[in-house]
Protein backbone atom coordinates (compact mmCIF):
# COMPACT_ATOMS: atom_id res chain seq x y z
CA UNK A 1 -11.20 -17.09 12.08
CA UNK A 2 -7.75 -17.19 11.15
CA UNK A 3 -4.81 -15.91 14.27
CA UNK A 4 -1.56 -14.86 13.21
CA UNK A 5 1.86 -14.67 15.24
CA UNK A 6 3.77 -11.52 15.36
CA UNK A 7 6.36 -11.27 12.68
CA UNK A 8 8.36 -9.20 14.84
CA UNK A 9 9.69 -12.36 17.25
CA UNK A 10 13.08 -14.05 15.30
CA UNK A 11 11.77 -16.98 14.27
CA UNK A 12 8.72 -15.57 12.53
CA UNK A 13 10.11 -12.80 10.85
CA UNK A 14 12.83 -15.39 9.22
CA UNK A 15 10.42 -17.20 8.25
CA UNK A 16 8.35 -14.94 5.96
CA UNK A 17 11.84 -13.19 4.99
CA UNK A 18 14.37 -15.90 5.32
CA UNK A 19 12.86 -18.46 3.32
CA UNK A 20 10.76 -16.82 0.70
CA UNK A 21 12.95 -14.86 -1.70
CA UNK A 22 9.65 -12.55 -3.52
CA UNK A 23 8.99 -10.96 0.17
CA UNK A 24 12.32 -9.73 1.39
CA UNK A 25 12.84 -8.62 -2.24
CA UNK A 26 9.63 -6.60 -2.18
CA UNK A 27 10.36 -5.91 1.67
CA UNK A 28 14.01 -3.97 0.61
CA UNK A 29 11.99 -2.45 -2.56
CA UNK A 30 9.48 -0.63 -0.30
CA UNK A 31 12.15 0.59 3.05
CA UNK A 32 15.24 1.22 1.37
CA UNK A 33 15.73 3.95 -0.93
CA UNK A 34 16.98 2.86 -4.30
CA UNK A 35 16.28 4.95 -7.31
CA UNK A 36 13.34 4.00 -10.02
CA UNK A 37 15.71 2.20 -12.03
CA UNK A 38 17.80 0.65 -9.18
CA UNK A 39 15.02 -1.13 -8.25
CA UNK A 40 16.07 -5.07 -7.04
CA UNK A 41 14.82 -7.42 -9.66
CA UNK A 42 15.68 -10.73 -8.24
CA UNK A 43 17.59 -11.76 -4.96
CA UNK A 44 19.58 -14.88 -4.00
CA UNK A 45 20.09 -16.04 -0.29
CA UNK A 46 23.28 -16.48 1.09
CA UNK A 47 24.71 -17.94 4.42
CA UNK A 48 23.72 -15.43 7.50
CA UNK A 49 26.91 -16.87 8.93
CA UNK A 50 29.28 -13.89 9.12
CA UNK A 51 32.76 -16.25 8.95
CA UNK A 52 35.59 -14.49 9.86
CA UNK A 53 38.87 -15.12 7.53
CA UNK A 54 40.99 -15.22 10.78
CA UNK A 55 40.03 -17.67 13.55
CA UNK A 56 41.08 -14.46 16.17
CA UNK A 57 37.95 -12.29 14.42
CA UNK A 58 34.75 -12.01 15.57
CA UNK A 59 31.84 -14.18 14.39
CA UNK A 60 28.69 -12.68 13.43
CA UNK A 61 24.69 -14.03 12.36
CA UNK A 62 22.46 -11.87 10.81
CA UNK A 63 18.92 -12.62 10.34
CA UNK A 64 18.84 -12.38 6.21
CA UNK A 65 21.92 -11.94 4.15
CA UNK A 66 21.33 -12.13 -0.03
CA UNK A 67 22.87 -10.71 -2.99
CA UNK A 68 20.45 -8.74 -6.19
CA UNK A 69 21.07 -9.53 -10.28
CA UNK A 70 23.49 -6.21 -9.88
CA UNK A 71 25.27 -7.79 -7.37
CA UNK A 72 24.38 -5.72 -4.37
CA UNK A 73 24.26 -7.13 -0.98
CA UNK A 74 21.60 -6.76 1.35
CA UNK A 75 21.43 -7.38 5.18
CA UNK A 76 17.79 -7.32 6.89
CA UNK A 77 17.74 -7.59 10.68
CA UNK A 78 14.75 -7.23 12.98
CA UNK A 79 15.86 -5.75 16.41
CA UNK A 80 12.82 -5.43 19.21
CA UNK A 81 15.31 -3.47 21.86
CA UNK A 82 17.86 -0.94 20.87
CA UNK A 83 20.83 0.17 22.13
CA UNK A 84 24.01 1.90 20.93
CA UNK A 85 26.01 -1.19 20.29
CA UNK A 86 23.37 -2.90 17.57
CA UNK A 87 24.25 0.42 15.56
CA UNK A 88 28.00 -0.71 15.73
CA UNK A 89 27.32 -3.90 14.83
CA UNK A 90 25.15 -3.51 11.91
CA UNK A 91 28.29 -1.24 10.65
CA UNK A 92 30.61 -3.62 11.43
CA UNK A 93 28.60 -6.52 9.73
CA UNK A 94 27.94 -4.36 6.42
CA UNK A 95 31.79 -3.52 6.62
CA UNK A 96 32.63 -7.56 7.01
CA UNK A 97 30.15 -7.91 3.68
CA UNK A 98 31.96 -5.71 1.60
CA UNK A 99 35.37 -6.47 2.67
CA UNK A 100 34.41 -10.06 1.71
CA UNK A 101 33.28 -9.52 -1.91
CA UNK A 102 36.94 -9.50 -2.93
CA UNK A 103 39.60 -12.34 -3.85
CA UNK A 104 43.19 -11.83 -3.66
CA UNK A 105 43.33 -11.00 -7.58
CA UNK A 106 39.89 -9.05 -8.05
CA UNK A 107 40.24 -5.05 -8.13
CA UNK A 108 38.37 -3.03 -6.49
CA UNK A 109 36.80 -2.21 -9.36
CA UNK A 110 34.59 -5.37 -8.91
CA UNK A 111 32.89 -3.80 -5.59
CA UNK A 112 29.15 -3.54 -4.93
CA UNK A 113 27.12 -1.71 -2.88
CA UNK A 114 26.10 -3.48 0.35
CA UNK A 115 22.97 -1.88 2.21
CA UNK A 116 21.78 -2.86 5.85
CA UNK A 117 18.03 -2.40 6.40
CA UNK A 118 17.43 -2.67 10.13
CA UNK A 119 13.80 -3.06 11.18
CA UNK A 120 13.54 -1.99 15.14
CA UNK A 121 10.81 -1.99 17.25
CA UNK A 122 11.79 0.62 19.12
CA UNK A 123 13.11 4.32 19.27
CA UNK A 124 16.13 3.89 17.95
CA UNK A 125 17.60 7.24 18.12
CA UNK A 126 16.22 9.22 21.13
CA UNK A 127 17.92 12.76 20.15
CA UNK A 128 16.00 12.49 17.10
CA UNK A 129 12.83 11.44 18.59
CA UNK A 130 11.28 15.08 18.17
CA UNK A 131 10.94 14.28 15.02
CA UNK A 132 8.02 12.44 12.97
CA UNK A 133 10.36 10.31 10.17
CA UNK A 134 10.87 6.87 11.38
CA UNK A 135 13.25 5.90 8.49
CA UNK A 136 16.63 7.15 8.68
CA UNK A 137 19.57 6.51 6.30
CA UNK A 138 23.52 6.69 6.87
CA UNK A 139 26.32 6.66 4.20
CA UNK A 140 29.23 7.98 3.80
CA UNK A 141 29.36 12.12 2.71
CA UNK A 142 31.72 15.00 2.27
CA UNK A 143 31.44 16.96 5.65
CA UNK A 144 31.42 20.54 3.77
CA UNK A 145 29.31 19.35 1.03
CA UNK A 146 26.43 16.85 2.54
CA UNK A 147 24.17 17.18 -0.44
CA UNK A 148 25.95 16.87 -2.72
CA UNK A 149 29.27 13.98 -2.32
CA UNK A 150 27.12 11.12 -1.14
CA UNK A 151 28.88 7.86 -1.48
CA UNK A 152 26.47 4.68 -0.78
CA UNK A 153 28.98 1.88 -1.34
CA UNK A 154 27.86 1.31 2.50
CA UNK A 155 24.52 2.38 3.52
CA UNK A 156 22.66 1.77 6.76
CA UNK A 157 19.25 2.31 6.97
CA UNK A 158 17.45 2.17 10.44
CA UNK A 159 13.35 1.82 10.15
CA UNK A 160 11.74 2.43 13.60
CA UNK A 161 8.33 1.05 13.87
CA UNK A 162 6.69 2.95 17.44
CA UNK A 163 7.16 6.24 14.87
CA UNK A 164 5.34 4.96 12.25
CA UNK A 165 1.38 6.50 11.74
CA UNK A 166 -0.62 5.03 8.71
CA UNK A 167 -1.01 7.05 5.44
CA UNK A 168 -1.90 7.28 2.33
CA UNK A 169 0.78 7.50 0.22
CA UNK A 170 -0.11 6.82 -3.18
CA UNK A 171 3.33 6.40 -4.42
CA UNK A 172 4.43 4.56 -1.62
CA UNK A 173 1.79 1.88 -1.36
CA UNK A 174 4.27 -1.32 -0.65
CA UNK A 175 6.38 0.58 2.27
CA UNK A 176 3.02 1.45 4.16
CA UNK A 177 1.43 -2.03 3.48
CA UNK A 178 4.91 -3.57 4.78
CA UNK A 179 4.77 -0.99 7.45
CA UNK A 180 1.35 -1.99 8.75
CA UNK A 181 1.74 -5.50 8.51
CA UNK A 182 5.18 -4.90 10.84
CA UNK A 183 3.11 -2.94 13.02
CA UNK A 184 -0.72 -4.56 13.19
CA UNK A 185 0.51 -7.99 13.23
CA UNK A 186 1.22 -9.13 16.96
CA UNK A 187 0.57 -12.87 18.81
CA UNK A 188 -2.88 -13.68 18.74
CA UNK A 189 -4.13 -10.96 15.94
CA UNK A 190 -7.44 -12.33 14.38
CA UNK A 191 -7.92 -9.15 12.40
CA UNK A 192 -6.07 -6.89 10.21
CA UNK A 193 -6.83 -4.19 7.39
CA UNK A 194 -8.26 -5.38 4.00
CA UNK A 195 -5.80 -3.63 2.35
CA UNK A 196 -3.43 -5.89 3.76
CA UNK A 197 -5.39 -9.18 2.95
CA UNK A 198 -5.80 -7.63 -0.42
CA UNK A 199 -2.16 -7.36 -1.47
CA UNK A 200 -0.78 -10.66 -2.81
CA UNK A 201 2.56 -10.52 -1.12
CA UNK A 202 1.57 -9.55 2.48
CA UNK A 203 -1.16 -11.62 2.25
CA UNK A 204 0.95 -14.56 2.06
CA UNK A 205 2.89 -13.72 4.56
CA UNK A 206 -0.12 -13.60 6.94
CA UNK A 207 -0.59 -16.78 5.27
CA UNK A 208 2.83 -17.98 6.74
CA UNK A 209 2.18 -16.20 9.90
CA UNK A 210 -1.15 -17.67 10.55
């Protein structure tokens, strides 16, 4: 009988997303809300090493850093505690990634979107804990028009898993097979749903996991 380890714990979860392009692709596709025909096609790592140009700066690691075919950038961070400063610094690390994309001669022009998905496994937000959506999204908006000036050159995007109930969602099939494998899948797990066994991409990562 085959016992997994939870891909919640650092090492784990950058292994099944750090090291195998197809599932952190598919993982952004199914949390993050991109339009139909946004959707990321192919994704590249790059160094999770946030470098500072001046030595004086602060130095930064995130857990998965890569860049899409359109040349968006995506951060993916697993966080089991929360507190108010890992909001800060998942701004402050998206801000450092687009500040980056530039040379000296490039104009702004030449800016992509950067988008932070950070996976916590707890409540993240305890105001809005009266409330049943564990997915919630910052960007930037026009205060007296919220709906309808939404910039997402920057957007943050906060998943908390203790909210999360199963459903059947058929047109959201890959965010709740992602969601129960983040959620079923803890040390010593010998069974989980045939629906995630069934799917090729989270059943390899069980595969990586077991």
């Amino acid at each position: 009988m085959a016992r997994y380890l939870d891909p919640k714990v650092d090492l784990t979860f950058k292994k099944v997303f750090g090291k195998h392009a197809h599932l952190v692709k598919s993982l952004l596709n199914a949390l993050l809300p991109l339009p139909e025909n946004r959707v990321i096609e192919s994704v590249e790592y790059l160094t999770p090493e946030q470098i500072p140009d001046n030595p004086a700066s602060k130095f930064s690691i995130v857990d998965v850093k890569c860049v899409d075919n359109r040349g968006r950038h995506f951060i993916v961070e697993m966080q089991s505690y929360w507190n108010s400063a890992f909001f800060m610094r998942s701004l402050y690390n998206a801000a450092k990634v687009y500040s980056s994309q530039l040379k000296k001669s490039d104009s702004f022009g030449q800016l992509r979107n950067v988008y932070s998905l950070a996976i916590v496994n707890d409540i993240a937000f305890p105001k809005l804990k009266k409330y049943d959506d564990y997915i919630h999204e910052y960007y930037f908006i026009n205060k007296n028009h919220p709906k309808d000036d939404v910039r997402t050159d920057i957007g943050m995007v906060f998943v908390e898993l203790p909210k999360y109930k199963p459903s059947d969602k058929a047109e959201k099939v890959m965010q709740e097979l992602w969601m129960k494998f983040l959620t079923e899948v803890k040390d010593g797990t010998t069974d989980v749903s045939a629906d995630i066994l069934n799917n090729p991409e989270t059943s390899e990562a069980l595969d990586i996991l077991e």
